[in-house]
N, C-alpha and C. Protein backbone atom coordinates (compact mmCIF):
# COMPACT_ATOMS: atom_id res chain seq x y z
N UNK A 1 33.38 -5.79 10.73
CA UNK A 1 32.02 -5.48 11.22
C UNK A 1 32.07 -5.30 12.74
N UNK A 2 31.83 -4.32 13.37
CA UNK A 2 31.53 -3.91 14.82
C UNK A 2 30.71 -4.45 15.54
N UNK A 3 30.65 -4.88 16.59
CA UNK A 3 29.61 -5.76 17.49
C UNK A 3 28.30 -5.13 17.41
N UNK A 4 28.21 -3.93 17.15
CA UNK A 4 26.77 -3.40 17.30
C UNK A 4 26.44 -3.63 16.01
N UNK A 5 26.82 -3.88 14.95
CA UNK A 5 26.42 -3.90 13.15
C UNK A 5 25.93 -5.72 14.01
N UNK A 6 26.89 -6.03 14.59
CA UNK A 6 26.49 -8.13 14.59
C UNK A 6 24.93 -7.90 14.93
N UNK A 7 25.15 -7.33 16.00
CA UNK A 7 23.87 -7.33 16.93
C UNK A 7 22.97 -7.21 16.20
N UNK A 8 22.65 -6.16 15.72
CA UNK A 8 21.63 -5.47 15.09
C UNK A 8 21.34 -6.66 14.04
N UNK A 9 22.09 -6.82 13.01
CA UNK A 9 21.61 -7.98 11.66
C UNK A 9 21.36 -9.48 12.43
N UNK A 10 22.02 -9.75 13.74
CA UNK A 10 21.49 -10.94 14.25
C UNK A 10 19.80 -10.61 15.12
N UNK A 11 19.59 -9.68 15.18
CA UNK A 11 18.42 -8.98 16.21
C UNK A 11 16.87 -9.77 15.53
N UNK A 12 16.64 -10.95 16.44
CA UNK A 12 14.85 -11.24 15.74
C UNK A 12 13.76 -10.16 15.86
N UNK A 13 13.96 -8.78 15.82
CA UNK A 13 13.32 -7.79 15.92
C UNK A 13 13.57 -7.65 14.69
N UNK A 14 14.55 -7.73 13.66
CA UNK A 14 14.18 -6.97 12.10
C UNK A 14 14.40 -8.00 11.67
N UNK A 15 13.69 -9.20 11.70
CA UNK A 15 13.32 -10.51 10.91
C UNK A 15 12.29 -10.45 10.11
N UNK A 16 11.94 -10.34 8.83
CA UNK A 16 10.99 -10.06 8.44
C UNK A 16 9.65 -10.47 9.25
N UNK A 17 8.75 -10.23 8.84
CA UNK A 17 7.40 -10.39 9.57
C UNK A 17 6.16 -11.07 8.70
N UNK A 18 5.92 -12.24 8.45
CA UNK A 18 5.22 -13.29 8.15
C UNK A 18 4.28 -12.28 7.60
N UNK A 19 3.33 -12.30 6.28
CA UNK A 19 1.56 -11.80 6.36
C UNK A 19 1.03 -12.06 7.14
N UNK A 20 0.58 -13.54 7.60
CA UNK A 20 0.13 -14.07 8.17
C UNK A 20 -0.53 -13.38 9.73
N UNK A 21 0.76 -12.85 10.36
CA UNK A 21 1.26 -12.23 11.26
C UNK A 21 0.82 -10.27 11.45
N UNK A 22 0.72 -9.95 10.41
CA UNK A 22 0.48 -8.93 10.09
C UNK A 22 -1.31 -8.37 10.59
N UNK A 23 -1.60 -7.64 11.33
CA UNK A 23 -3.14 -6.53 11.19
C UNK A 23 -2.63 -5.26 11.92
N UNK A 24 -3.73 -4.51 11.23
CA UNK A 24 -3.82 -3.00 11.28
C UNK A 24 -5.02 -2.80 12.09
N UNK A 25 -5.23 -1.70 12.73
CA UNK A 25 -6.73 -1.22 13.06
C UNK A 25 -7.03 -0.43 12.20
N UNK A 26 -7.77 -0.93 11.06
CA UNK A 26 -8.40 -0.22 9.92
C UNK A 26 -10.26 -0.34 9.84
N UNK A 27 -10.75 -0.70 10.26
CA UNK A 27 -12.07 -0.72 11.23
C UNK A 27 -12.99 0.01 10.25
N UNK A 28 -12.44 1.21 9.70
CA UNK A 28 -12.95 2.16 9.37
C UNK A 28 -13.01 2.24 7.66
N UNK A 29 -11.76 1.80 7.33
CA UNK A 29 -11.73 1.18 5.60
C UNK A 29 -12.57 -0.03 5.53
N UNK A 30 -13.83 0.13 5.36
CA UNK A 30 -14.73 -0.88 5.31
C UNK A 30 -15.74 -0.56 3.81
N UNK A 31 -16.52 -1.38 3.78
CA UNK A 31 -17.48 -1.09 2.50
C UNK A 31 -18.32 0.63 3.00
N UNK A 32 -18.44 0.59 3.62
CA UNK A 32 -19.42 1.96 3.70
C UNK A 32 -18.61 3.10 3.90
N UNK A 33 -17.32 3.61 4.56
CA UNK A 33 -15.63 3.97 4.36
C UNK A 33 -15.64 4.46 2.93
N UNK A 34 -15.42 3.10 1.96
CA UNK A 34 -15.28 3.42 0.34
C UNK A 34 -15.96 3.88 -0.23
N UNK A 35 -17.29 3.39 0.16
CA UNK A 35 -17.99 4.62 -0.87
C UNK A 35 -18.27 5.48 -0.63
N UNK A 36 -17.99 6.24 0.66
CA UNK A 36 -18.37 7.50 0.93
C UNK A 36 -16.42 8.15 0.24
N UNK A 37 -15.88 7.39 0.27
CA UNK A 37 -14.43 7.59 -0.57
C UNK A 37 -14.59 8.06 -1.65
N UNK A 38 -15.77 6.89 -2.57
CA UNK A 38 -16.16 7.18 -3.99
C UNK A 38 -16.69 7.97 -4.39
N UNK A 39 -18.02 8.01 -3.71
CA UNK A 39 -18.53 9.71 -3.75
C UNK A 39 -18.16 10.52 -3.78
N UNK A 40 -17.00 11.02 -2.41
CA UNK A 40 -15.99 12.02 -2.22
C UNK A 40 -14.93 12.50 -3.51
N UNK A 41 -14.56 11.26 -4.36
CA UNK A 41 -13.36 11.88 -5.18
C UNK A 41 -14.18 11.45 -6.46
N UNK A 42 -15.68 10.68 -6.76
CA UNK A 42 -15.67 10.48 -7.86
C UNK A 42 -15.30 9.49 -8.62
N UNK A 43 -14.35 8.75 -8.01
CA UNK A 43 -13.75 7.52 -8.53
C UNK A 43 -14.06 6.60 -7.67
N UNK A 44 -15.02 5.36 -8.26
CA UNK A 44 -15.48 4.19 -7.72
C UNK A 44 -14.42 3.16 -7.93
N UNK A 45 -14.21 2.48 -6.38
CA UNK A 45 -13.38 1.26 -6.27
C UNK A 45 -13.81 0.06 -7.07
N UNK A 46 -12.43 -0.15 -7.75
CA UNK A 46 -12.89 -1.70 -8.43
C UNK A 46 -13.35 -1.39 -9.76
N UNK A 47 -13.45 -0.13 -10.24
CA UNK A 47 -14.01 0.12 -11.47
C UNK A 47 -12.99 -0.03 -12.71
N UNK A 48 -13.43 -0.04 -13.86
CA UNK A 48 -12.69 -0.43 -14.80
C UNK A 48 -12.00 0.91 -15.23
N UNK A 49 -10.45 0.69 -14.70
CA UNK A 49 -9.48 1.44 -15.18
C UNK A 49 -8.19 1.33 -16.51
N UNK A 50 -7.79 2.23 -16.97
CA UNK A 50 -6.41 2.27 -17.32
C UNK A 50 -5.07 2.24 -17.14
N UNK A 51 -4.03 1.71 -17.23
CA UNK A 51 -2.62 2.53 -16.90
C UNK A 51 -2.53 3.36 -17.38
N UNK A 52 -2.46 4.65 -16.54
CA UNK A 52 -1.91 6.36 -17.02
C UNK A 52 -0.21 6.12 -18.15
N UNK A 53 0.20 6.81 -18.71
CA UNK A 53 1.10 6.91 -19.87
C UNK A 53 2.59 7.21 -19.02
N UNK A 54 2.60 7.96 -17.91
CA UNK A 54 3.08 7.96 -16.66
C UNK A 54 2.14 7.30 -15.16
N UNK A 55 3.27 6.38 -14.86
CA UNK A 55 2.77 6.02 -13.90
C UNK A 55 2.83 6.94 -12.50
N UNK A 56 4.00 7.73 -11.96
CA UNK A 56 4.02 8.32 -11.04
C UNK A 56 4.39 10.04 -11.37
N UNK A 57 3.70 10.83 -10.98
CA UNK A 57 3.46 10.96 -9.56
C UNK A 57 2.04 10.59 -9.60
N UNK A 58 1.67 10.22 -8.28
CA UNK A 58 0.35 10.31 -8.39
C UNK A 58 -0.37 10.62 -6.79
N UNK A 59 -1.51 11.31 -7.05
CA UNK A 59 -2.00 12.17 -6.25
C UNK A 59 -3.44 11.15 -5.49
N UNK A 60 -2.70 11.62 -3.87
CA UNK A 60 -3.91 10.82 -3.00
C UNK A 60 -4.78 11.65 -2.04
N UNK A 61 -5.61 11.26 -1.50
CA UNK A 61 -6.35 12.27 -0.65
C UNK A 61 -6.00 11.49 1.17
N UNK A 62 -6.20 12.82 1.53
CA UNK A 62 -6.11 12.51 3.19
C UNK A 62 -7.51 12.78 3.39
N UNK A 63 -8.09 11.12 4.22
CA UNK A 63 -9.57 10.98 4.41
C UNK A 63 -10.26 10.77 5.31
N UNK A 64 -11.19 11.16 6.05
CA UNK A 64 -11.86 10.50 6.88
C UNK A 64 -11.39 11.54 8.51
N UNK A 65 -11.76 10.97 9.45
CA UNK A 65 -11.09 11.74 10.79
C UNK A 65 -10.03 10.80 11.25
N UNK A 66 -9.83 10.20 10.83
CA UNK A 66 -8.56 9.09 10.89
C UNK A 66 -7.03 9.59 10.17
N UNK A 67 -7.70 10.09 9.38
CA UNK A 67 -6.58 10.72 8.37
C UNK A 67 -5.60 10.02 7.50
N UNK A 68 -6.63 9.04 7.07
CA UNK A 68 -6.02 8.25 6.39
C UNK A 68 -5.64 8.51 4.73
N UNK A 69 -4.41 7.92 4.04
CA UNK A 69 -3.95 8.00 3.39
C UNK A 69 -4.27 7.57 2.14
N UNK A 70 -4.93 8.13 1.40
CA UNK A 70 -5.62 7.07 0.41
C UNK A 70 -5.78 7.41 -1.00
N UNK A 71 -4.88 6.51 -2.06
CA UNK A 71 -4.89 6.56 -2.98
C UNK A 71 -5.25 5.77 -4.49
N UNK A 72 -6.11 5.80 -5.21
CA UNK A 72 -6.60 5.47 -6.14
C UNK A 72 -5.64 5.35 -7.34
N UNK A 73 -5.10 3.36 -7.37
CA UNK A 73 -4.16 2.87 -8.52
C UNK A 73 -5.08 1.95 -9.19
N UNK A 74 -4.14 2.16 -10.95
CA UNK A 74 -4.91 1.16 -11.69
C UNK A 74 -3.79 -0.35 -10.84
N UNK A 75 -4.71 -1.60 -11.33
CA UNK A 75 -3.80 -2.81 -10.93
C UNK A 75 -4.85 -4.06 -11.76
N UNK A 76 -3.75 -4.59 -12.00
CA UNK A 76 -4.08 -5.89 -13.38
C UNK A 76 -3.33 -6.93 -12.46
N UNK A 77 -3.54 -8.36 -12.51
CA UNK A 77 -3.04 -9.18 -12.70
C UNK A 77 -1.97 -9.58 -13.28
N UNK A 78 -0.93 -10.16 -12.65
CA UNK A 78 0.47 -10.23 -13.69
C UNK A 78 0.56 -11.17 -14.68
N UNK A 79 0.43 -12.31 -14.18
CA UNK A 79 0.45 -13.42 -14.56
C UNK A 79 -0.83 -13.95 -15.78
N UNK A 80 -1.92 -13.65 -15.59
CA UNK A 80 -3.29 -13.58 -15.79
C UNK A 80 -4.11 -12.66 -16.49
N UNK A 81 -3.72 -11.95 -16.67
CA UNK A 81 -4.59 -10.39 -16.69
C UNK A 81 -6.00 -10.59 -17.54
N UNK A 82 -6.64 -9.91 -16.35
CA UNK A 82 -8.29 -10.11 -17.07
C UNK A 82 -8.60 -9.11 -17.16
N UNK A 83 -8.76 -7.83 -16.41
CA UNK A 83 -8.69 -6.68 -16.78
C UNK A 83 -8.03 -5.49 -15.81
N UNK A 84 -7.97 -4.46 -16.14
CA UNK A 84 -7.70 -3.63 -15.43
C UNK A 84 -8.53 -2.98 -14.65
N UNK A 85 -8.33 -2.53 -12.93
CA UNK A 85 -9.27 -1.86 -12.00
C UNK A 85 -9.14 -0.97 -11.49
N UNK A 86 -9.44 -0.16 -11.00
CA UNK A 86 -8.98 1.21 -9.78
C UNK A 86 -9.14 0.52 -8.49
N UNK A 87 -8.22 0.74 -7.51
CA UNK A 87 -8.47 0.02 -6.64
C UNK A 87 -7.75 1.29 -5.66
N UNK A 88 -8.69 1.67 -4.79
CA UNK A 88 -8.37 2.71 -3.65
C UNK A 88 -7.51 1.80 -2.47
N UNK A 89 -6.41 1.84 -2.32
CA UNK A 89 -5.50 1.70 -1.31
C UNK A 89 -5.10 2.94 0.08
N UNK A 90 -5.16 1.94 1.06
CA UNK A 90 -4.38 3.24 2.03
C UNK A 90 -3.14 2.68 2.13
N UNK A 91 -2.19 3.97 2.14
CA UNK A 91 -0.62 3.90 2.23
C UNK A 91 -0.44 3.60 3.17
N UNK A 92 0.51 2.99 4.22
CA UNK A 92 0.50 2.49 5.20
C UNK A 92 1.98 1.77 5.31
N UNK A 93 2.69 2.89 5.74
CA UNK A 93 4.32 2.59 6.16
C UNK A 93 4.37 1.38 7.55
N UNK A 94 3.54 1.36 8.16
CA UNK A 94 3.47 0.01 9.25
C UNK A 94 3.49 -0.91 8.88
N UNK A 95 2.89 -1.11 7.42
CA UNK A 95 2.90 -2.44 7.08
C UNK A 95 3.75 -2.95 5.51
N UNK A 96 4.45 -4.21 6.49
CA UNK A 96 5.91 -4.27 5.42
C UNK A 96 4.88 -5.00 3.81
N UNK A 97 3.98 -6.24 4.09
CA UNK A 97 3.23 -6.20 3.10
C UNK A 97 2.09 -5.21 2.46
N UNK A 98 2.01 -5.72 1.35
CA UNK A 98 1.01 -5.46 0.65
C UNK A 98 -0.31 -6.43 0.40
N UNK A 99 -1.52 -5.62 0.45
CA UNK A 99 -2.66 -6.94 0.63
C UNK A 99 -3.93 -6.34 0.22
N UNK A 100 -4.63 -7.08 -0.65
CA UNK A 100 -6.07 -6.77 -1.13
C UNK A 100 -7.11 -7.66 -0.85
N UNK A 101 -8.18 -6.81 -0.26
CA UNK A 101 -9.67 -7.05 0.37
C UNK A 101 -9.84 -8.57 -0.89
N UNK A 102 -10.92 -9.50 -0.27
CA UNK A 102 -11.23 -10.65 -1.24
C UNK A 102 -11.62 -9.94 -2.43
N UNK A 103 -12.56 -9.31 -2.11
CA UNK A 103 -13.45 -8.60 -3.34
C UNK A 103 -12.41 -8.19 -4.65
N UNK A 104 -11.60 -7.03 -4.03
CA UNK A 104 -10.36 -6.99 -4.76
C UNK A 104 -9.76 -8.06 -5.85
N UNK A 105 -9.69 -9.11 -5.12
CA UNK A 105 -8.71 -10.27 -5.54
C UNK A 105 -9.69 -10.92 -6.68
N UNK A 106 -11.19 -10.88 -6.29
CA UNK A 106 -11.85 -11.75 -7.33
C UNK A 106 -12.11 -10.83 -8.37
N UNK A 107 -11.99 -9.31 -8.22
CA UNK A 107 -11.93 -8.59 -9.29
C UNK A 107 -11.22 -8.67 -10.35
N UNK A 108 -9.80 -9.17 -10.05
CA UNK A 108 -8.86 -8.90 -10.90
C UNK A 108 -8.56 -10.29 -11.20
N UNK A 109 -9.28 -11.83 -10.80
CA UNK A 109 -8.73 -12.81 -11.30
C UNK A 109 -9.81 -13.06 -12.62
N UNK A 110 -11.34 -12.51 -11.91
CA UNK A 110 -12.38 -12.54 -13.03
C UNK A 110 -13.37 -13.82 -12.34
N UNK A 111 -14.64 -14.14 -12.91
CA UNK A 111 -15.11 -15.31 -12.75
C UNK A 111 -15.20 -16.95 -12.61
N UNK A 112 -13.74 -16.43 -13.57
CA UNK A 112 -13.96 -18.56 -14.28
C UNK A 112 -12.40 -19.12 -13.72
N UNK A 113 -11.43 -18.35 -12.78
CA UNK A 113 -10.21 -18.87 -12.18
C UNK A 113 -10.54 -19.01 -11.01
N UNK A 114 -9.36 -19.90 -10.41
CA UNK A 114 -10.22 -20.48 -9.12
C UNK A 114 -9.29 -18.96 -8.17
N UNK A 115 -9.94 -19.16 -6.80
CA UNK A 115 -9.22 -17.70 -6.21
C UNK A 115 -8.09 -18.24 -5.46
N UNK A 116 -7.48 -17.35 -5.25
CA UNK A 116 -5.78 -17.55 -4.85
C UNK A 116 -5.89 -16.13 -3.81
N UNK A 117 -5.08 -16.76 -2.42
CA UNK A 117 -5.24 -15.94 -1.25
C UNK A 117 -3.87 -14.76 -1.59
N UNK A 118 -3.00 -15.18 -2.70
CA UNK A 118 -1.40 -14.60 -2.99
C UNK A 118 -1.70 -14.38 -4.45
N UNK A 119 -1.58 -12.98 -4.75
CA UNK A 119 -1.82 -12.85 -5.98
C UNK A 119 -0.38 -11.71 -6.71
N UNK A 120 0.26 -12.42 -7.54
CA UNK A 120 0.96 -11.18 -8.43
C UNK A 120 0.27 -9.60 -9.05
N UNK A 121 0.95 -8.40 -8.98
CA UNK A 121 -0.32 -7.89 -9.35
C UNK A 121 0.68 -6.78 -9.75
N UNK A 122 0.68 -6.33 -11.09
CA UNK A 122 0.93 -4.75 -11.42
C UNK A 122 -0.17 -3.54 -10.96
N UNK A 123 0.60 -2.43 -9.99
CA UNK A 123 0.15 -1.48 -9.25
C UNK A 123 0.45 -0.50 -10.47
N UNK A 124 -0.30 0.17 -10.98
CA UNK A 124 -0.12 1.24 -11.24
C UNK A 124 1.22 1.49 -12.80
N UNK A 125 2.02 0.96 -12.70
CA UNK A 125 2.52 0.97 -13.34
C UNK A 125 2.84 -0.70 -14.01
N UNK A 126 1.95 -1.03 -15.52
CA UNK A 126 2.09 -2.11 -15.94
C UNK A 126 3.17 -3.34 -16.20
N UNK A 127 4.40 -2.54 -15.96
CA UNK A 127 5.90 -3.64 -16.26
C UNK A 127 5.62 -4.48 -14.84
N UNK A 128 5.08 -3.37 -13.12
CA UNK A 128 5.61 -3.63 -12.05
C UNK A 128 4.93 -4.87 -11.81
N UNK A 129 5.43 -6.26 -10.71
CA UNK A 129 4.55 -7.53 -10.26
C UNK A 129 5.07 -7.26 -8.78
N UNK A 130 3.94 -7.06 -7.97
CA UNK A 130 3.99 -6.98 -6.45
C UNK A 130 3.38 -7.90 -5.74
N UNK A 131 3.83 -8.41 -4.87
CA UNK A 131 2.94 -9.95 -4.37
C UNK A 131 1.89 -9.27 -3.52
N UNK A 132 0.81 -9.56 -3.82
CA UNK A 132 -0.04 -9.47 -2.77
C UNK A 132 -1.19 -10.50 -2.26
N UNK A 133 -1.01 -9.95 -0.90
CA UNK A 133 -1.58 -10.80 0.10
C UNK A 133 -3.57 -10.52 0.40
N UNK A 134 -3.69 -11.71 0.61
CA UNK A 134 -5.30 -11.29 1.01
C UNK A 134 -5.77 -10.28 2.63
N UNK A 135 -6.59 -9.59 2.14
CA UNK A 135 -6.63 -8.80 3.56
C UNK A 135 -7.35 -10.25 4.64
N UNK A 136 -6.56 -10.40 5.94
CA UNK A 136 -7.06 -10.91 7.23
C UNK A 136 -8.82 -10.81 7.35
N UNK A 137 -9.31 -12.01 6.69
CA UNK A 137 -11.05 -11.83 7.78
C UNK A 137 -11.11 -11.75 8.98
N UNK A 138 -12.19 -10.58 9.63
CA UNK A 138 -12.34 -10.46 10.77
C UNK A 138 -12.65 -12.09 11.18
N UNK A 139 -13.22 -12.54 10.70
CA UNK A 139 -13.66 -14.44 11.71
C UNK A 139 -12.28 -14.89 11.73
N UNK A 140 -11.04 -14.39 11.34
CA UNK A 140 -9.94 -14.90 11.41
C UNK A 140 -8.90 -14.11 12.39
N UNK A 141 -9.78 -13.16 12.87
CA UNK A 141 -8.65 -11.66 13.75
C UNK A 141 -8.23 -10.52 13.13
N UNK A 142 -8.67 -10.42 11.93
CA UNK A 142 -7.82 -9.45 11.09
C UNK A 142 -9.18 -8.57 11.74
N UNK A 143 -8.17 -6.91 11.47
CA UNK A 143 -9.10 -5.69 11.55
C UNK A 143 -9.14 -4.64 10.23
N UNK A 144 -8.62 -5.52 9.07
CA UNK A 144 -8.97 -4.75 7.87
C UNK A 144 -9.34 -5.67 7.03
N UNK A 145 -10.35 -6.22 7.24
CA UNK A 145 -10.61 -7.09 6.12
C UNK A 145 -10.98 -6.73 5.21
N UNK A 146 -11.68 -5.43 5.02
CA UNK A 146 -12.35 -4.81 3.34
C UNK A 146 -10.96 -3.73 2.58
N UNK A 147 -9.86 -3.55 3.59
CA UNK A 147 -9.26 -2.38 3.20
C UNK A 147 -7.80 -3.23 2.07
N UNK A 148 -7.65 -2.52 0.63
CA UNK A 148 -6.34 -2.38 0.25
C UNK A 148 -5.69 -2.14 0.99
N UNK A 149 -3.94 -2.48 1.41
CA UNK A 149 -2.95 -1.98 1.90
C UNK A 149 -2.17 -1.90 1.35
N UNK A 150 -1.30 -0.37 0.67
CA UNK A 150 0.28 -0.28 -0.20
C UNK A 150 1.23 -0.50 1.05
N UNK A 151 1.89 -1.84 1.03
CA UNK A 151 2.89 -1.44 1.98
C UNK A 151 4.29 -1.19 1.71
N UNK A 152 5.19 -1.32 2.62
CA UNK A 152 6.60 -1.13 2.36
C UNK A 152 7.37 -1.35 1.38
N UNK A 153 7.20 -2.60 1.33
CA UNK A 153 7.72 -3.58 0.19
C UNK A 153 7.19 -2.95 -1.56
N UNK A 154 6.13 -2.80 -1.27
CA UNK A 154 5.79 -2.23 -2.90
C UNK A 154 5.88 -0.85 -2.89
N UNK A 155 6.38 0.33 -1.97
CA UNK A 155 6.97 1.73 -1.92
C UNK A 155 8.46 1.57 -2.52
N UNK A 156 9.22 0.21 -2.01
CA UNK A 156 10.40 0.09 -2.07
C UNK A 156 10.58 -0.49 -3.73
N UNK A 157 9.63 -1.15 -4.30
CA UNK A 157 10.00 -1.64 -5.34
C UNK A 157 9.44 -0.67 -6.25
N UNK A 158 8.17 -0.13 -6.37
CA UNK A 158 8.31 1.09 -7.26
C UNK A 158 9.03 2.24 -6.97
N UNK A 159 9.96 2.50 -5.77
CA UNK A 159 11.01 3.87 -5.24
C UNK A 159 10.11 4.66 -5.70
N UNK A 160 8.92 4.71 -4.32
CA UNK A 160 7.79 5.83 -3.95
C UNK A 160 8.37 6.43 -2.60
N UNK A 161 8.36 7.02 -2.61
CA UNK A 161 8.25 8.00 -1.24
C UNK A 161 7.04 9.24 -1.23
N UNK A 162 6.49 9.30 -0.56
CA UNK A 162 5.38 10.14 0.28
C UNK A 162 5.62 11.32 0.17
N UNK A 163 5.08 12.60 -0.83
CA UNK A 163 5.48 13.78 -0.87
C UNK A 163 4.41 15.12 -0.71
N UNK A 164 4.82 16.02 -0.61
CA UNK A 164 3.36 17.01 -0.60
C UNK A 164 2.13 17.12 -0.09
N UNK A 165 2.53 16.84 1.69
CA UNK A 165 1.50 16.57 2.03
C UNK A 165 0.78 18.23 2.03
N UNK A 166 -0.52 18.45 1.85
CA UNK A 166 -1.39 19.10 2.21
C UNK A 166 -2.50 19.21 2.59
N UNK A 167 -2.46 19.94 3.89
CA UNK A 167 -3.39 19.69 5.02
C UNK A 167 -4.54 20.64 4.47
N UNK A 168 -4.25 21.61 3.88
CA UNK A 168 -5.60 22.29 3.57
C UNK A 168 -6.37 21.82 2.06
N UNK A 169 -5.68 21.18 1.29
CA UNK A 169 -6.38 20.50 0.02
C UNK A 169 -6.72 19.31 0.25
N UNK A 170 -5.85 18.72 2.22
CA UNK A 170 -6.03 17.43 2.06
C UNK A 170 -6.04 16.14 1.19
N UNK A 171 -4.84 16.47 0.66
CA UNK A 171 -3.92 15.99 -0.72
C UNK A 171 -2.35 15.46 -0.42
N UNK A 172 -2.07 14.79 -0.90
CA UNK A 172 -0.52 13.93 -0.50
C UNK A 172 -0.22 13.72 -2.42
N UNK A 173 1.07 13.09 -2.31
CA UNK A 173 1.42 12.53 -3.55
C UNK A 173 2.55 11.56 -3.17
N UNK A 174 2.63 10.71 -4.38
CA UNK A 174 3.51 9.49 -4.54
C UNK A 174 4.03 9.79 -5.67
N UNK A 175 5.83 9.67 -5.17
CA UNK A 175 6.62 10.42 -6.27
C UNK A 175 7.90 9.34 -6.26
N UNK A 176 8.22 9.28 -7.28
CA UNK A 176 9.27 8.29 -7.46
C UNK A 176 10.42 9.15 -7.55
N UNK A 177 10.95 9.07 -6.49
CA UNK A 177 11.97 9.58 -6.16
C UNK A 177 12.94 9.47 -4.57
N UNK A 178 14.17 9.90 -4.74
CA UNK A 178 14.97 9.30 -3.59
C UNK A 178 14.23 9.83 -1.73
N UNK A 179 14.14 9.21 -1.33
CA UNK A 179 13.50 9.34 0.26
C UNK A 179 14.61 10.65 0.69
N UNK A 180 13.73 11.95 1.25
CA UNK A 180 14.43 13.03 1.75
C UNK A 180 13.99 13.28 2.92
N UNK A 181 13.66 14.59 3.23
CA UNK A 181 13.21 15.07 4.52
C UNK A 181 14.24 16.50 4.61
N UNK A 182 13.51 17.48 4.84
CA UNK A 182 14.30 19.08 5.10
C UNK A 182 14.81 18.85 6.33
N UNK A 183 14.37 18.32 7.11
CA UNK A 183 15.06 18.09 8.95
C UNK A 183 15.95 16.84 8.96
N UNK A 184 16.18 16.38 8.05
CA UNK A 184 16.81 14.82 8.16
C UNK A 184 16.87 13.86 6.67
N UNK A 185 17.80 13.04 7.06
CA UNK A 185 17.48 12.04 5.70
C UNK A 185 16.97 10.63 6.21
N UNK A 186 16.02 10.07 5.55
CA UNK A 186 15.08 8.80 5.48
C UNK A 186 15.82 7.47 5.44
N UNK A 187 15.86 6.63 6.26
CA UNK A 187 16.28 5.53 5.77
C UNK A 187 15.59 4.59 6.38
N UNK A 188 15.33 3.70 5.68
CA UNK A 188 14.88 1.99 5.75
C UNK A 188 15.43 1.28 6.21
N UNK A 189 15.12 0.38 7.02
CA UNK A 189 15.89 -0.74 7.70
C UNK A 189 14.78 -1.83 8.36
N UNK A 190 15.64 -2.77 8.05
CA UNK A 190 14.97 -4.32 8.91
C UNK A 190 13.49 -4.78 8.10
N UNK A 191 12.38 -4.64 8.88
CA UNK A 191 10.90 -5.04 7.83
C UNK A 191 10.44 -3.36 7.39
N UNK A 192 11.62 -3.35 6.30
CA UNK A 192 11.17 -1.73 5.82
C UNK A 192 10.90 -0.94 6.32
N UNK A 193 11.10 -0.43 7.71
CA UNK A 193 10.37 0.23 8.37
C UNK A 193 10.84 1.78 8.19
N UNK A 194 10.36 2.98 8.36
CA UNK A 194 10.71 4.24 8.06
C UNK A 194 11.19 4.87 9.09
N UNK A 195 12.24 5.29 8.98
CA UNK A 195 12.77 5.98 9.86
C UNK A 195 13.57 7.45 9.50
N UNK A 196 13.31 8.39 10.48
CA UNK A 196 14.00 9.54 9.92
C UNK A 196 14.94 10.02 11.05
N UNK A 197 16.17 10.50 10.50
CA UNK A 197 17.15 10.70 11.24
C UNK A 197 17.52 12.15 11.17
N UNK A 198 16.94 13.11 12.09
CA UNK A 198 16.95 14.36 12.64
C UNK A 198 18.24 15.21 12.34
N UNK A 199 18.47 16.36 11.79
CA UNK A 199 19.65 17.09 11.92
C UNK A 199 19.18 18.08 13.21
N UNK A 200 20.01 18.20 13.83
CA UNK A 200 20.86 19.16 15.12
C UNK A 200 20.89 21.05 13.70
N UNK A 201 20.35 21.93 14.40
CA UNK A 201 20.71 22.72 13.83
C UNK A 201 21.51 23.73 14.63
């Protein structure tokens, strides 16, 4: 191993990064955000969904003047399952977790369990269990407290990568398949983070 390989795997810069530790400026994924979301595509958050027969690809919209990334998965409880929901997430490669608004969380535990801030949760595809975290209350510092977040960690465990973006349908997709790039190839490193490595032409 080469001193720069030491460096790098000894480096407290790609130490993972606590939830705890974790906010976004999402300000804007708020209750009034979603339903102008819902309106927009038709599909109300939190509503009683299915798992599709295929889970991926699946198709998200680019929203808002933010341009945010946002896609509508079914997600059940792993451990528990009370029912199944649609739950509009923004994709969000900054963030190595994954984490759902309270509302979210009491959706999918149901009425009569007590609530849990860490919840197991199949995304989209029913075999998958992704840990997720409660979104940060603002009385606590967080700046997304109403918003889903897909993060790193659950791109990496369902092997999603980000495909097709289009700016004039304002449409993206999530495709299970190997991380590319026409200018470069994709690679991950440290708290998942995305990185693309440029070809010289």
């Amino acid at each position: 191993m080469t001193e720069n390989k030491k460096a790098s795997s000894s480096d407290d810069s790609f130490e993972a990064i606590p939830p705890s530790q974790h906010d976004m400026m999402l300000t804007d994924i708020n209750e009034k955000g979603l339903k102008e979301l819902s309106e927009y595509t038709g599909i109300e958050n939190l509503s009683e969904g299915e798992f599709p027969p295929q889970a991926f690809p699946a198709e998200g919209v680019i929203f808002g003047p933010n341009n945010r990334l946002m896609i509508c998965l079914v997600c059940r409880r792993s451990k528990k399952p009370v029912k199944s929901i649609r739950v509009w997430f923004i994709v969000n490669t900054g963030s190595n977790c994954t984490f759902l608004a309270k509302k979210t969380i009491e959706a999918l535990i149901g009425p009569d369990d007590m609530f849990a801030s860490v919840l197991p949760a199949a995304i989209q595809d029913p075999n998958s269990v992704i840990e997720c975290h409660m979104s940060t209350p603002t009385d606590k510092g967080g700046h997304f407290e109403d918003a889903n977040v897909l993060g790193m960690q659950a791109l990496r465990k369902l092997k999603l990568s980000i495909e097709d973006m289009d700016w004039e349908k304002e449409s993206f997709r999530l495709v299970k398949k190997q991380l590319k790039n026409k200018y470069g190839d994709a690679f991950i490193r440290g708290n998942n983070v995305l990185y693309i490595s440029i070809h010289k032409r």
